[in-house]
Each structure stands twice: as C-alpha cells, then as structure tokens.
N, C-alpha and C. Protein backbone atom coordinates (compact mmCIF):
# COMPACT_ATOMS: atom_id res chain seq x y z
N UNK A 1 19.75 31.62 12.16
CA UNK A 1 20.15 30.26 11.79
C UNK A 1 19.39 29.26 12.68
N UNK A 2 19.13 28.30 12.21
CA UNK A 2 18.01 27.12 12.68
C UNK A 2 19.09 25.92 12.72
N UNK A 3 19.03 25.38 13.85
CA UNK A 3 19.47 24.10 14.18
C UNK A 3 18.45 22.96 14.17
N UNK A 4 19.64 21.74 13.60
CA UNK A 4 18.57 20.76 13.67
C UNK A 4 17.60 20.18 12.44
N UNK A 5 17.61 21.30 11.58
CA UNK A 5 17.04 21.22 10.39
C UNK A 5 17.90 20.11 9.00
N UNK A 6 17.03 19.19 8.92
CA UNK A 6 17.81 18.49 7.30
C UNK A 6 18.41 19.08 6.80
N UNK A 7 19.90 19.05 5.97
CA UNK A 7 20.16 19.71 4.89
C UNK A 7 19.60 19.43 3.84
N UNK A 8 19.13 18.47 3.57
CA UNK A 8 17.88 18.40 2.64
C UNK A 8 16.54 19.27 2.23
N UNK A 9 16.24 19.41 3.34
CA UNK A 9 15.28 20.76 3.87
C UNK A 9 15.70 21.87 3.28
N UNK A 10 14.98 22.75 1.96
CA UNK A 10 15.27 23.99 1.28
C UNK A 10 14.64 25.08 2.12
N UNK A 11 15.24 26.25 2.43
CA UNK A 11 14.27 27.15 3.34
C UNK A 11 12.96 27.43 2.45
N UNK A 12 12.69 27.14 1.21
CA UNK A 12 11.40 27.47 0.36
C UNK A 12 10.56 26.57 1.00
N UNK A 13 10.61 24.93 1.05
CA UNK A 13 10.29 23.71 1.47
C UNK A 13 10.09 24.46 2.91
N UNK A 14 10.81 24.64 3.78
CA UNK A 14 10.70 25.18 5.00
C UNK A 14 9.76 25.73 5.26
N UNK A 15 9.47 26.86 4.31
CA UNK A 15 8.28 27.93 4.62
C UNK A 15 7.29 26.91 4.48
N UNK A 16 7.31 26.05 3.16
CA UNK A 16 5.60 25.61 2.81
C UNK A 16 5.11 24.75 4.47
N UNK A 17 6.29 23.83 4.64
CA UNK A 17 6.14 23.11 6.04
C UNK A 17 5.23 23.77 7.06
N UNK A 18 5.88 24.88 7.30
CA UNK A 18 5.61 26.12 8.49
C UNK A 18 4.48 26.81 8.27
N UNK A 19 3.78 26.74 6.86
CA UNK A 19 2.04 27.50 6.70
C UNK A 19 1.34 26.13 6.77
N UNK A 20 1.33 24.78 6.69
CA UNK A 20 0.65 23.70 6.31
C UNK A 20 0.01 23.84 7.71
N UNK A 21 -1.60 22.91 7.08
CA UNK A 21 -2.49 22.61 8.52
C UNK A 21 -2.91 21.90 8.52
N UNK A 22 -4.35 21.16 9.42
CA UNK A 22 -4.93 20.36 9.37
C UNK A 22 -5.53 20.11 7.71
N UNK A 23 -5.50 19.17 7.30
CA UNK A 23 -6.45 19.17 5.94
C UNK A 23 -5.26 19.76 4.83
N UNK A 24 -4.27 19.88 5.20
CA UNK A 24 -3.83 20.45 3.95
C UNK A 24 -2.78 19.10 3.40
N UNK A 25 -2.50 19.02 2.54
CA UNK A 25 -1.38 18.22 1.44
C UNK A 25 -0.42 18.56 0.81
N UNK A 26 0.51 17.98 0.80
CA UNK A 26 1.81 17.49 0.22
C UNK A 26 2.29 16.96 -0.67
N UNK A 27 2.33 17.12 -1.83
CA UNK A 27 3.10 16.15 -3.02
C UNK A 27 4.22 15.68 -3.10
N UNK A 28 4.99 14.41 -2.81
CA UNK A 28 6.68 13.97 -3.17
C UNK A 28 6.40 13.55 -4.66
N UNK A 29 6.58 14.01 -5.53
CA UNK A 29 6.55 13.19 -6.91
C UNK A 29 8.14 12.98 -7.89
N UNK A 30 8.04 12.52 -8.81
CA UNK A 30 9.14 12.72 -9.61
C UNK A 30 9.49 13.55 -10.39
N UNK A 31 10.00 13.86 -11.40
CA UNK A 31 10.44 14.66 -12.35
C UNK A 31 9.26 14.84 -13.52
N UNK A 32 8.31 13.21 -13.73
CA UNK A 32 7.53 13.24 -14.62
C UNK A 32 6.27 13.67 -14.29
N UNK A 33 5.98 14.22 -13.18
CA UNK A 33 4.62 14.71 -12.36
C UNK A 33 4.06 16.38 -12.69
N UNK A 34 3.40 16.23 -13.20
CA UNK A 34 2.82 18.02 -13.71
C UNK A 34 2.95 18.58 -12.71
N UNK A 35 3.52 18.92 -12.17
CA UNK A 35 3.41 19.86 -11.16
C UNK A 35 3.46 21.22 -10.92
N UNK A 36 4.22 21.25 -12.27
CA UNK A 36 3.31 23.30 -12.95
C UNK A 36 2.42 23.43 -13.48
N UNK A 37 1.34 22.41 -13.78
CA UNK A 37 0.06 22.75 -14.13
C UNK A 37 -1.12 22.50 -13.05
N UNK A 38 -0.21 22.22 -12.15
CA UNK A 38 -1.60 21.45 -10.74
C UNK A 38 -0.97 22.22 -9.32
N UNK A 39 -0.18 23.17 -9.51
CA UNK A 39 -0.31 23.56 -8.07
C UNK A 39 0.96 25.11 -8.18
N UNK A 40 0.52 25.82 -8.16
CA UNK A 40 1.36 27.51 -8.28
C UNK A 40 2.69 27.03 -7.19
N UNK A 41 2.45 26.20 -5.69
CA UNK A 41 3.26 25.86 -4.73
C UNK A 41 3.91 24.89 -4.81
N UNK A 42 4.80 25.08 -6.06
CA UNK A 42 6.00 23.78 -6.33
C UNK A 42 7.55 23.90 -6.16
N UNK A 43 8.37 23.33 -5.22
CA UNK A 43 9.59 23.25 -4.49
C UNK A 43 10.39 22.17 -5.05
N UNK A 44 11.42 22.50 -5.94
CA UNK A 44 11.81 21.68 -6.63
C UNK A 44 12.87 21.27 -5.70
N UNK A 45 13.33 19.50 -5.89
CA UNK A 45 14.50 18.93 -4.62
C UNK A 45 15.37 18.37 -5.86
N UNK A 46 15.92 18.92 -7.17
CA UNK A 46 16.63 18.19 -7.67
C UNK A 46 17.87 17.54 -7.35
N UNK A 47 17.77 16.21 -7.56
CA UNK A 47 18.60 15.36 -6.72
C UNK A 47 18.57 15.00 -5.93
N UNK A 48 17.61 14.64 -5.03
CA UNK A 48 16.73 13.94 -3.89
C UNK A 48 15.95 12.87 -3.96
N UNK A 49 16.57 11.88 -3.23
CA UNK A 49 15.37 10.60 -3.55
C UNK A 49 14.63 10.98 -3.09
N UNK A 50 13.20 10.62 -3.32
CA UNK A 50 11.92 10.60 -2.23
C UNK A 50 11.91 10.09 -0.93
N UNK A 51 12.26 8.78 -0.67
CA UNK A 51 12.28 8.49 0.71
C UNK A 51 12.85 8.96 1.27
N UNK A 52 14.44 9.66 0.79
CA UNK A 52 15.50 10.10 1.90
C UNK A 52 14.52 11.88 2.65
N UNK A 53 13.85 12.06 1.48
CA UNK A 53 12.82 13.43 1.56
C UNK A 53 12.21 13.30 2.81
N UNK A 54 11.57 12.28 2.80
CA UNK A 54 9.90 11.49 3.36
C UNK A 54 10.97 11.99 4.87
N UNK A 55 11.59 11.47 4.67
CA UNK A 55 12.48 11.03 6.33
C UNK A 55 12.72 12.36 6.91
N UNK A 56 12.98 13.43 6.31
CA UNK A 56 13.32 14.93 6.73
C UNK A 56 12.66 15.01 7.03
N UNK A 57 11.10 15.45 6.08
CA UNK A 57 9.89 15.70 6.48
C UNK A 57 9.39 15.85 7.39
N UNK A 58 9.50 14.31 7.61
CA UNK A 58 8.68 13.78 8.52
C UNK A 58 9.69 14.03 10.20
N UNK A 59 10.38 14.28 10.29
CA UNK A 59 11.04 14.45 11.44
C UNK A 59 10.99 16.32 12.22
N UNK A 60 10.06 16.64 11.13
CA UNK A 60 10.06 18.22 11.35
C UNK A 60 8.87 18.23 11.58
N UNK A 61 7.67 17.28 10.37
CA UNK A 61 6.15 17.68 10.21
C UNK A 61 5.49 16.37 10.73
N UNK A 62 3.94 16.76 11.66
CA UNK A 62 3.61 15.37 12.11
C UNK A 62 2.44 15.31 10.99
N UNK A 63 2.13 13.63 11.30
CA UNK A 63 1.37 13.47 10.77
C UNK A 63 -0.16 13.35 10.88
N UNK A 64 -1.10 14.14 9.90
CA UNK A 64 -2.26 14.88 10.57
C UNK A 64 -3.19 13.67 10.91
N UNK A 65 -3.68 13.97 12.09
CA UNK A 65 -4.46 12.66 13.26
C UNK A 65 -5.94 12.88 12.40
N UNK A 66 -6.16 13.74 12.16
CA UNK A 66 -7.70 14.47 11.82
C UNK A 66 -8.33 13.72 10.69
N UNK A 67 -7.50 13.59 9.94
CA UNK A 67 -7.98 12.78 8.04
C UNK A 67 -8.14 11.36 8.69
N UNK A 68 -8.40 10.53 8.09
CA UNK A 68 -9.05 9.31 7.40
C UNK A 68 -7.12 8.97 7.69
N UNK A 69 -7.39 9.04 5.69
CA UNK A 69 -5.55 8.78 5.46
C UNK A 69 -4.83 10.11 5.46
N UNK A 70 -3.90 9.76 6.47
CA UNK A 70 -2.36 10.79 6.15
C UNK A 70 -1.97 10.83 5.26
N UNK A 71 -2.06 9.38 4.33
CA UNK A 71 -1.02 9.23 3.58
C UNK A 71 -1.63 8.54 2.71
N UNK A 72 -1.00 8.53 0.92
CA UNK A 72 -1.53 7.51 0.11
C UNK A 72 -1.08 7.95 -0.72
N UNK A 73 -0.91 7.08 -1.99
CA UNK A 73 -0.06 6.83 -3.15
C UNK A 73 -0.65 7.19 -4.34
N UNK A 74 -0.06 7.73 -5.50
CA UNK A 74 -0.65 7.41 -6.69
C UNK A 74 -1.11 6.00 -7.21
N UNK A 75 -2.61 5.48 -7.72
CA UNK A 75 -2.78 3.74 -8.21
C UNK A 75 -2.09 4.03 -9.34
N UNK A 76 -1.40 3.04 -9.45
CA UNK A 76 -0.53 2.27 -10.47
C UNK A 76 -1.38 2.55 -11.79
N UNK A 77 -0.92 2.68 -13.27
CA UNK A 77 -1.36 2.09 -14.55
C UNK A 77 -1.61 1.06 -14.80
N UNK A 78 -0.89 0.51 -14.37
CA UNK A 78 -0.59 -0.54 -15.21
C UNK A 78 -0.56 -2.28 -14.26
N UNK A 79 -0.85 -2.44 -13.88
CA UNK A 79 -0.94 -3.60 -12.44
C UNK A 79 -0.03 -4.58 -12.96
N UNK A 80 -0.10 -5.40 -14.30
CA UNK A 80 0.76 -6.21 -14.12
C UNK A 80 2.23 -5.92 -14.62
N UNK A 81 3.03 -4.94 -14.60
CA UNK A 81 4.13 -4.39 -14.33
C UNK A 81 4.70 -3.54 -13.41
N UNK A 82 3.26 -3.39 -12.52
CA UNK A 82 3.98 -2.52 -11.14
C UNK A 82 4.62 -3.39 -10.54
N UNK A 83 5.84 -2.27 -10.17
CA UNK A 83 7.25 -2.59 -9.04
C UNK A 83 7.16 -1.86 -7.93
N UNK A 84 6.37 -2.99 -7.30
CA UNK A 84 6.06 -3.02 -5.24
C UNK A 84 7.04 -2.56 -4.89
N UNK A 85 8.09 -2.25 -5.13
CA UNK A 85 9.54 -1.58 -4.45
C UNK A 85 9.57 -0.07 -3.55
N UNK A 86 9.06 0.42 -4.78
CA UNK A 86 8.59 1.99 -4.19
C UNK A 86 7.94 1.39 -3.17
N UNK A 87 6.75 1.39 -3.58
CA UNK A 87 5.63 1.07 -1.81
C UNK A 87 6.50 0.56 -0.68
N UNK A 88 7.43 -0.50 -0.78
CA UNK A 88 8.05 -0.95 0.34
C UNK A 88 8.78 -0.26 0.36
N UNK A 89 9.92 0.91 0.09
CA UNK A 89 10.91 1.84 0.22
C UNK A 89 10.18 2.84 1.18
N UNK A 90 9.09 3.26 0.81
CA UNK A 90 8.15 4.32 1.34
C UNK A 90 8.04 3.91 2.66
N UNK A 91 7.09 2.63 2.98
CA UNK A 91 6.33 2.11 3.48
C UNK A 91 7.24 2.46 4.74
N UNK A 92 8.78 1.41 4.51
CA UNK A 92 9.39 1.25 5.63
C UNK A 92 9.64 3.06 6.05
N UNK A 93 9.98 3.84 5.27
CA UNK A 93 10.24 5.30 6.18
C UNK A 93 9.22 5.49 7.27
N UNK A 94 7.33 5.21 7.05
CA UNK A 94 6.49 5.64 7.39
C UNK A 94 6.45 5.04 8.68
N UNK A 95 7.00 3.66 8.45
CA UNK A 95 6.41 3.08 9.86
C UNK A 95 7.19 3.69 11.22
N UNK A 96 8.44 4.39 11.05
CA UNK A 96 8.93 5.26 11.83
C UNK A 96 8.75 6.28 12.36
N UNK A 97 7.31 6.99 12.11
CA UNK A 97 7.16 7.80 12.05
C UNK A 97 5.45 7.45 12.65
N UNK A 98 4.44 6.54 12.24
CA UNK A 98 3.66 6.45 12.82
C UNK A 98 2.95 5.87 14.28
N UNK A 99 2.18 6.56 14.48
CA UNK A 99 1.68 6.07 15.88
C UNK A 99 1.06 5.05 15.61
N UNK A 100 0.74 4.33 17.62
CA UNK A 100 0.33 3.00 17.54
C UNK A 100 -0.91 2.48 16.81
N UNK A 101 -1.48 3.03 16.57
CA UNK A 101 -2.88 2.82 16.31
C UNK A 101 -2.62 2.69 14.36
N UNK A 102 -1.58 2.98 13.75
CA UNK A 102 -1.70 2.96 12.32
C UNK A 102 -0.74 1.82 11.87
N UNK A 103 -1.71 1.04 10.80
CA UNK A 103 -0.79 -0.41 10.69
C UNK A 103 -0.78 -0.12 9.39
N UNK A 104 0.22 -1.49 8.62
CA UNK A 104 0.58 -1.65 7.06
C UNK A 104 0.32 -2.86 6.35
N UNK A 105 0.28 -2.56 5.11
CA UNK A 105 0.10 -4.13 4.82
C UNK A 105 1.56 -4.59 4.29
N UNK A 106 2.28 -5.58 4.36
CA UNK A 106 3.38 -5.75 3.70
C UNK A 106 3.35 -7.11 2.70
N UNK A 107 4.13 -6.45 1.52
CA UNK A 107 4.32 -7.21 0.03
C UNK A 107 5.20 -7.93 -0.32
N UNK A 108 5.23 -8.90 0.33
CA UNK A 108 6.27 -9.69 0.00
C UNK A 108 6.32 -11.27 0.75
N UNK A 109 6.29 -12.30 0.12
CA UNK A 109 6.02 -13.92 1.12
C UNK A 109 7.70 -13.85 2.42
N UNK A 110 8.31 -12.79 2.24
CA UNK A 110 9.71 -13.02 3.17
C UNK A 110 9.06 -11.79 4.04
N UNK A 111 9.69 -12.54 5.30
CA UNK A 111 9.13 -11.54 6.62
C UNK A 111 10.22 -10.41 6.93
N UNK A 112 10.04 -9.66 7.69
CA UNK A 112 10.87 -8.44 8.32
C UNK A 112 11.55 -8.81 9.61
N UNK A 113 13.06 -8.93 9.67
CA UNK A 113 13.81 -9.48 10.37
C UNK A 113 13.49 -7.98 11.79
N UNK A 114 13.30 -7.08 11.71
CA UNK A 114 13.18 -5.80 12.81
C UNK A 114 11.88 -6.48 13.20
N UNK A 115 11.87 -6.81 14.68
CA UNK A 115 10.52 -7.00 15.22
C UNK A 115 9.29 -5.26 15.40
N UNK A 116 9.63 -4.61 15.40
CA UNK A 116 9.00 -3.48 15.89
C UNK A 116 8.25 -3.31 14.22
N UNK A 117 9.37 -3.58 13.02
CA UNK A 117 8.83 -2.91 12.04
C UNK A 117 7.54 -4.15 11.82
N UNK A 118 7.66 -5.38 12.18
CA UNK A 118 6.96 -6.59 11.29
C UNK A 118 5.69 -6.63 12.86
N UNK A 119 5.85 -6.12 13.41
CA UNK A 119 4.68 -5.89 14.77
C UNK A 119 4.24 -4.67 13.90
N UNK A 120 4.09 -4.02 12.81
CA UNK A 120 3.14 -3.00 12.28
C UNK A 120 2.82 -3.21 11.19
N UNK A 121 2.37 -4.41 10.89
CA UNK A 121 2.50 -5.22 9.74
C UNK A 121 1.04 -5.80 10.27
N UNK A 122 -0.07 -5.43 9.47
CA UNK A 122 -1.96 -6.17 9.66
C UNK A 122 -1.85 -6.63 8.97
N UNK A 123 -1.33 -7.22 7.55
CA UNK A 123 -1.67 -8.08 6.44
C UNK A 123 -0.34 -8.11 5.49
N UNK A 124 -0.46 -9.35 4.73
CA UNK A 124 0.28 -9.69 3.72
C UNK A 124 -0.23 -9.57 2.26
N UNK A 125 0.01 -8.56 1.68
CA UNK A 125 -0.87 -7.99 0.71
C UNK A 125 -0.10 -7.89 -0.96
N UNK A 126 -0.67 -9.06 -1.69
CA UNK A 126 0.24 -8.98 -3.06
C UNK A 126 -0.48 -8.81 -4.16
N UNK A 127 0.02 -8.78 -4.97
CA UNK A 127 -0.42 -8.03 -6.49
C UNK A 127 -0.75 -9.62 -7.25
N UNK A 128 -2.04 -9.88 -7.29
CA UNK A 128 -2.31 -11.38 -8.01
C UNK A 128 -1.80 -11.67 -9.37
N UNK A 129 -1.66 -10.67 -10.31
CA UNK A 129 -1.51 -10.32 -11.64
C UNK A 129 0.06 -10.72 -11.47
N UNK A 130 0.56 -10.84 -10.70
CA UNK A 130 2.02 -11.16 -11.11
C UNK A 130 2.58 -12.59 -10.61
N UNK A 131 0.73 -13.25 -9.76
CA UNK A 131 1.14 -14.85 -10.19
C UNK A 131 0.36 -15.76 -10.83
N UNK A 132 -0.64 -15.36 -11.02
CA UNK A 132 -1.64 -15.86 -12.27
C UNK A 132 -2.36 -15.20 -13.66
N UNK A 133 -2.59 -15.16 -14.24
CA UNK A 133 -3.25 -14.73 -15.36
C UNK A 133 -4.91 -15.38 -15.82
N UNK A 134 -5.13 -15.94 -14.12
CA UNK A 134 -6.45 -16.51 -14.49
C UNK A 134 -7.64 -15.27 -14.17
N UNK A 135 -8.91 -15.68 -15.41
CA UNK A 135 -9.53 -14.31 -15.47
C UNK A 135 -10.60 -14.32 -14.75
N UNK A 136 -11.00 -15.69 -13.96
CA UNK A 136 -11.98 -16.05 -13.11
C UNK A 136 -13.13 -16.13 -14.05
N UNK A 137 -13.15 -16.29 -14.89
CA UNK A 137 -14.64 -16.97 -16.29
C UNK A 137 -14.90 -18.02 -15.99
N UNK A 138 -13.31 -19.14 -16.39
CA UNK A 138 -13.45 -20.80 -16.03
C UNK A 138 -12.95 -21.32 -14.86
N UNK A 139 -13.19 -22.72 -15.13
CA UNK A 139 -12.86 -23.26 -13.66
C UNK A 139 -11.10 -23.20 -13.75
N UNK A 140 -10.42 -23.14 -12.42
CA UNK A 140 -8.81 -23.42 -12.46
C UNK A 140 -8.50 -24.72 -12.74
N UNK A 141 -7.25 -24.92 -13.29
CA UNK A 141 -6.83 -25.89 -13.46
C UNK A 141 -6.05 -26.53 -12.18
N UNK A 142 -5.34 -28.08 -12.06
CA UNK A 142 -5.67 -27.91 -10.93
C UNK A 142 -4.09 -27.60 -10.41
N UNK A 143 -3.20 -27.49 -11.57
CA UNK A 143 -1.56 -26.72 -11.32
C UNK A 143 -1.91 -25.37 -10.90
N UNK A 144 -3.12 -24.59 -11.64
CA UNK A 144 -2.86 -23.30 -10.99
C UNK A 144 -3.17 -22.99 -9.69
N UNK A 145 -4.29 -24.14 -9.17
CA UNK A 145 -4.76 -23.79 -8.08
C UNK A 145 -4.25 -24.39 -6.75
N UNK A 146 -2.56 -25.07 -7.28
CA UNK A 146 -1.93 -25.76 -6.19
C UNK A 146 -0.99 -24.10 -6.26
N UNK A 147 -0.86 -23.71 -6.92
CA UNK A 147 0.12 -22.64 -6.76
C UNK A 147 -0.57 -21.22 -6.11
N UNK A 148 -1.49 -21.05 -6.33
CA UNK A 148 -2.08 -20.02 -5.49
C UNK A 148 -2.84 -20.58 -4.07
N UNK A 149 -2.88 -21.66 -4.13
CA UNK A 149 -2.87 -21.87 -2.73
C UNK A 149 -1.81 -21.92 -1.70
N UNK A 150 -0.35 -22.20 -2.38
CA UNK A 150 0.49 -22.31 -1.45
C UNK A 150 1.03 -20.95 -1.52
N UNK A 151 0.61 -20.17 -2.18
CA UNK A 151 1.15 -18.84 -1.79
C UNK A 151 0.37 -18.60 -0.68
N UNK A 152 -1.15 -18.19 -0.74
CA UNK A 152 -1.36 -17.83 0.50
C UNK A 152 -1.31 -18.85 2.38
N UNK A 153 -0.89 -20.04 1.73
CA UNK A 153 -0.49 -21.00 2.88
C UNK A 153 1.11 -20.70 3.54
N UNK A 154 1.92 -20.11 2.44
CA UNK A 154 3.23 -19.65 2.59
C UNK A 154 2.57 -18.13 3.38
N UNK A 155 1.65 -16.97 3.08
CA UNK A 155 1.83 -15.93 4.11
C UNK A 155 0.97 -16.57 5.44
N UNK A 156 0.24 -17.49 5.14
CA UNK A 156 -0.21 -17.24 6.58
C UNK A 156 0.82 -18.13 7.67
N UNK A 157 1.82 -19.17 7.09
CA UNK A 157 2.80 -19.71 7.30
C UNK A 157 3.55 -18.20 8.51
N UNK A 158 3.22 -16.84 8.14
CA UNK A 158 4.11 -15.98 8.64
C UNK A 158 3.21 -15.58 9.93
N UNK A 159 2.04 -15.92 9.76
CA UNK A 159 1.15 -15.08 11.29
C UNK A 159 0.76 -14.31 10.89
N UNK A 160 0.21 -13.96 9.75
CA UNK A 160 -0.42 -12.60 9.04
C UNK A 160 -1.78 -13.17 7.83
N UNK A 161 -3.12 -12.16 8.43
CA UNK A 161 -3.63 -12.44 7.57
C UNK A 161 -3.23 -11.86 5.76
N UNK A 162 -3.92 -12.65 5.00
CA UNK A 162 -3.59 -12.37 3.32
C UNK A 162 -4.34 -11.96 2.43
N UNK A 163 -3.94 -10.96 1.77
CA UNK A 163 -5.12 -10.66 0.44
C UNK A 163 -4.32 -10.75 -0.59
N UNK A 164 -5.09 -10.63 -1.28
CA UNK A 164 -4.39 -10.61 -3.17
C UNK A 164 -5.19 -9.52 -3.60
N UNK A 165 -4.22 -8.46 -4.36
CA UNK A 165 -5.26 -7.55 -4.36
C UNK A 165 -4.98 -7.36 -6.17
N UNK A 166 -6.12 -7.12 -7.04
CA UNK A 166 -6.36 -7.43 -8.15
C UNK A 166 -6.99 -8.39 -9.03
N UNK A 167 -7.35 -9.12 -7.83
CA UNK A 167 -7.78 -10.90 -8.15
C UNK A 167 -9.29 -10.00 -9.31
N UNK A 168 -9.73 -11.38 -9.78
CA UNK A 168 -10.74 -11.38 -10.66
C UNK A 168 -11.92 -11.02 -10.32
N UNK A 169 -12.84 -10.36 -10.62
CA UNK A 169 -13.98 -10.32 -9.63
C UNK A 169 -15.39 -10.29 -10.42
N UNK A 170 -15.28 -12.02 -10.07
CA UNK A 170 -16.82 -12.85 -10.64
C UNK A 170 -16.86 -13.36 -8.98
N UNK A 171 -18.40 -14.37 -9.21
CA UNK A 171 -18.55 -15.02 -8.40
C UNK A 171 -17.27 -16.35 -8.29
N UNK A 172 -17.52 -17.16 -9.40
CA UNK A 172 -16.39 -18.15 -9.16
C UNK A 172 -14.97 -17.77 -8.81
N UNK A 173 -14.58 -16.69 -9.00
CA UNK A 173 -13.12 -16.11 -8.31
C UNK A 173 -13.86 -16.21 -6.73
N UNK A 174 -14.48 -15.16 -6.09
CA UNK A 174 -14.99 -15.10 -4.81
C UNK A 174 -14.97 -17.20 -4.51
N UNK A 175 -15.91 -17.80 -4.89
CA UNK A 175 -15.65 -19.00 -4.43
C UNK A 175 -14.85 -20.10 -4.38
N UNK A 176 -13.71 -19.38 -5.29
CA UNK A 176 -12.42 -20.34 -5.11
C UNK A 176 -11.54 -19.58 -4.45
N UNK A 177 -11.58 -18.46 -3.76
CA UNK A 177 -10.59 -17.78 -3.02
C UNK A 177 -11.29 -17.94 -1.54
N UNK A 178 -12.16 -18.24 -1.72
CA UNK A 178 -12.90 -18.40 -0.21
C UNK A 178 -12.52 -19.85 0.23
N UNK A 179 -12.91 -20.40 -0.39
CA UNK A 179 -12.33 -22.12 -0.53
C UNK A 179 -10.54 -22.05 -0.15
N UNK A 180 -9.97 -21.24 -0.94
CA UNK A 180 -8.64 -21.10 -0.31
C UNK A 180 -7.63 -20.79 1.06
N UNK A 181 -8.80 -20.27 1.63
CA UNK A 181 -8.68 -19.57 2.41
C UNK A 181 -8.03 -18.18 2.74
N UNK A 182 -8.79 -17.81 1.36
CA UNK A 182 -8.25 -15.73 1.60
C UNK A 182 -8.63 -15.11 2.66
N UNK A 183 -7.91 -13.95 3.62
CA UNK A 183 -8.63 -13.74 4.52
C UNK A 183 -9.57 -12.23 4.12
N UNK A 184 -9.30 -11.70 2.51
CA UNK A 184 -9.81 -10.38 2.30
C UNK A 184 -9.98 -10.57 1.20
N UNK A 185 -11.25 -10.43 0.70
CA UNK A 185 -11.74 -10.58 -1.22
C UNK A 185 -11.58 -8.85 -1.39
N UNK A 186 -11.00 -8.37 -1.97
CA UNK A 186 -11.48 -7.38 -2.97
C UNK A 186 -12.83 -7.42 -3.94
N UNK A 187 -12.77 -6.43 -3.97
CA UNK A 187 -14.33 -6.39 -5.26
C UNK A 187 -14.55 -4.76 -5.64
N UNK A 188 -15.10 -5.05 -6.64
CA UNK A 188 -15.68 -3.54 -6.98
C UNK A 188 -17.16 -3.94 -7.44
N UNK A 189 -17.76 -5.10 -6.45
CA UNK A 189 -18.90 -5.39 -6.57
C UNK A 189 -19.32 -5.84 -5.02
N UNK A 190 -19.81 -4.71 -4.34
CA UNK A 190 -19.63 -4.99 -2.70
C UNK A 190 -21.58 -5.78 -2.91
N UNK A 191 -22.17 -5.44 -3.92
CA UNK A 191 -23.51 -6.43 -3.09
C UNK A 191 -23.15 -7.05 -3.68
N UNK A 192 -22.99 -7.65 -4.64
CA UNK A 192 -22.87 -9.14 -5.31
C UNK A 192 -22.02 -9.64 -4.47
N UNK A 193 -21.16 -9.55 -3.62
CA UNK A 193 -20.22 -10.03 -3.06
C UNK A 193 -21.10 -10.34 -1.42
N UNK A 194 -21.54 -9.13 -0.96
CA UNK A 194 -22.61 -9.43 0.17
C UNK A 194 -23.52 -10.82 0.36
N UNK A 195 -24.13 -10.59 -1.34
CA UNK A 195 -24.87 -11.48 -1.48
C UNK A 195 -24.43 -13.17 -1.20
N UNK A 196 -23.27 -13.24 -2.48
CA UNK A 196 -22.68 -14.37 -1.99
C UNK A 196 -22.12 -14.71 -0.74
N UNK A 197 -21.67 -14.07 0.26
CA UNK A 197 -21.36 -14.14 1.21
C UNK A 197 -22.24 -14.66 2.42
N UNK A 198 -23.56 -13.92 1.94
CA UNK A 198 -24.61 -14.25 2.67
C UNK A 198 -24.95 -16.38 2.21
N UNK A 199 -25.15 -16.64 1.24
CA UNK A 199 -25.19 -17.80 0.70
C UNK A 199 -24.13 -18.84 1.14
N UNK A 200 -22.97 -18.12 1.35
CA UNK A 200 -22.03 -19.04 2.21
C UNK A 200 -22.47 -19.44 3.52
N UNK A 201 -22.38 -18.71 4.11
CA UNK A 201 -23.33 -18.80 5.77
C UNK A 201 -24.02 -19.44 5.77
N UNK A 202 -25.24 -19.26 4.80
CA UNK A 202 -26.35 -20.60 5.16
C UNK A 202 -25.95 -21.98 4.67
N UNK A 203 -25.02 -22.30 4.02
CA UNK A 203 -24.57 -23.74 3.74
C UNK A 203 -24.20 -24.53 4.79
C-alpha cells in the first residue's frame, strides 16, 4: 500500500506515471478524443474533471525541464466561438506547479487578486475575433478603432504587456496595431512583417 497517492490516481495511471521519461507525453482529453485509434496506452478516468486530474498528476510527476514546451493545448476550430475558460481553468492548476523561470499569458482585461499567481503572468493575451470582425482589407472606422484601442489601454492599464492573438494579417492591420500600441503582432507572415517593421524604424 502507497501513501500519499490521489485517490484519483488509478494504479493503471500509476504504472503509466512510473515508466514515463524525458521526451515522453501525456494526453488529458475528453470523452470525444480518439484515443483508441492514436495510442494502445489509454487509462480511462470516467468521471474526472481534467483539472482536478492535472492537480494529482502533477503533484506525483514533474515537469520535464528538457523540452521546449512541457505543456500545450489542442488549437481551437473554431476561433470565434472558443471558450478561454478551459485555458484559464488549466492555466491556473499549472502555475502551481511551475518553476521560476516559466511564465503565462493571461485572458482576460480583470486582473488576478493572488499576487504570486498574477507575478507569473508575461502578457495579457485575447482572442481579437471576439471583439471585432474587422478583416484588415479597409481602413477602420473610427468607433471601431476607439474600441480596440481602449481595450488594449485597459490591459496595459494592468502592468502587462498585450497581444491580440488572431488579429488580421495584412500590412494595414500590422500598421494600425502598431499605431495602437500592441506590444506583440502575430503573423503567419514573419518577412513581410520584418519587412514592414524594418520601414517603421527608418521613419
């Protein structure tokens, strides 16, 4: 008999814990996740939230120093109906668990009343698609562009730099978010974005 152990913790779950190594992975998923067609090593927790999981886990298993990321999420389908909730449910288990050197971004313009948790907090990071619908083609109007400015004037209002992550990605998005004062453009166009960047500088 083992003391100390979650009752959450299945001795099957147990074993997989106890062979895992550097480089190896972990799945928490839901009910709707293939997980008999993608992995022979599946431990079913029916009736277990995930985070309350995460929290066992993690109090038995560390987290591997060696990778890049420890940790990371399935991307969303669907962007403008994802519910940031999960991520922040998660998020907060993790930060309990990580060392000094690993920070978060947090989603939401309201701050974190726990100083320790909002001291591991590098950025204020939101989903743009769920406050504009501009596609960055034309110029903004100038209601939309009082409202996305005071959003990111409201996070930096908190002491945290801000991104929007999903924003549009032309040049005129890049130069009205720069103008805004974003402190992180996204892109899935890193020279065009170089480029312009470079063109800012020399002005």
């Amino acid at each position: 008999m083992l003391n100390g152990i979650p009752k959450i913790i299945s001795p099957d779950l147990l074993l997989i814990l106890a062979r895992m190594g550097h480089g190896d992975e972990i799945v928490l998923a839901d009910a709707n996740f293939p997980g008999e067609r993608l992995n022979k090593n599946l431990i079913r927790c029916d009736g277990s939230e995930i985070p309350e999981l995460m929290e066992a886990i993690l109090q038995l298993f560390p987290l591997d120093k060696s990778v890049n990321s420890p940790w990371f999420m399935m991307e969303p389908t669907d962007l403008t109906n994802y519910d940031d909730n999960l991520e922040k449910n998660y998020a907060g288990v993790l930060r309990q668990f990580f060392p000094d050197f690993i920070f978060f971004d947090h989603q939401s313009l309201e701050g974190v009343a726990d100083e320790i948790a909002w001291d591991k907090v590098a950025l204020i990071s939101l989903n743009f698609k769920k406050y504009s619908r501009w596609d960055g083609r034309q110029p903004l109007t100038e209601e939309e562009c009082k409202k996305i400015k005071s959003i990111i004037d409201k996070a930096h209002s908190l002491g945290k730099p801000f991104r929007f992550w999903g924003i549009p990605d032309t040049p005129m998005s890049w130069e009205n978010f720069y103008a805004m004062g974003l402190d992180f453009i996204n892109t899935d166009d890193p020279v065009g974005l170089s480029i312009f960047m470079d063109k800012i500088s020399k002005r």
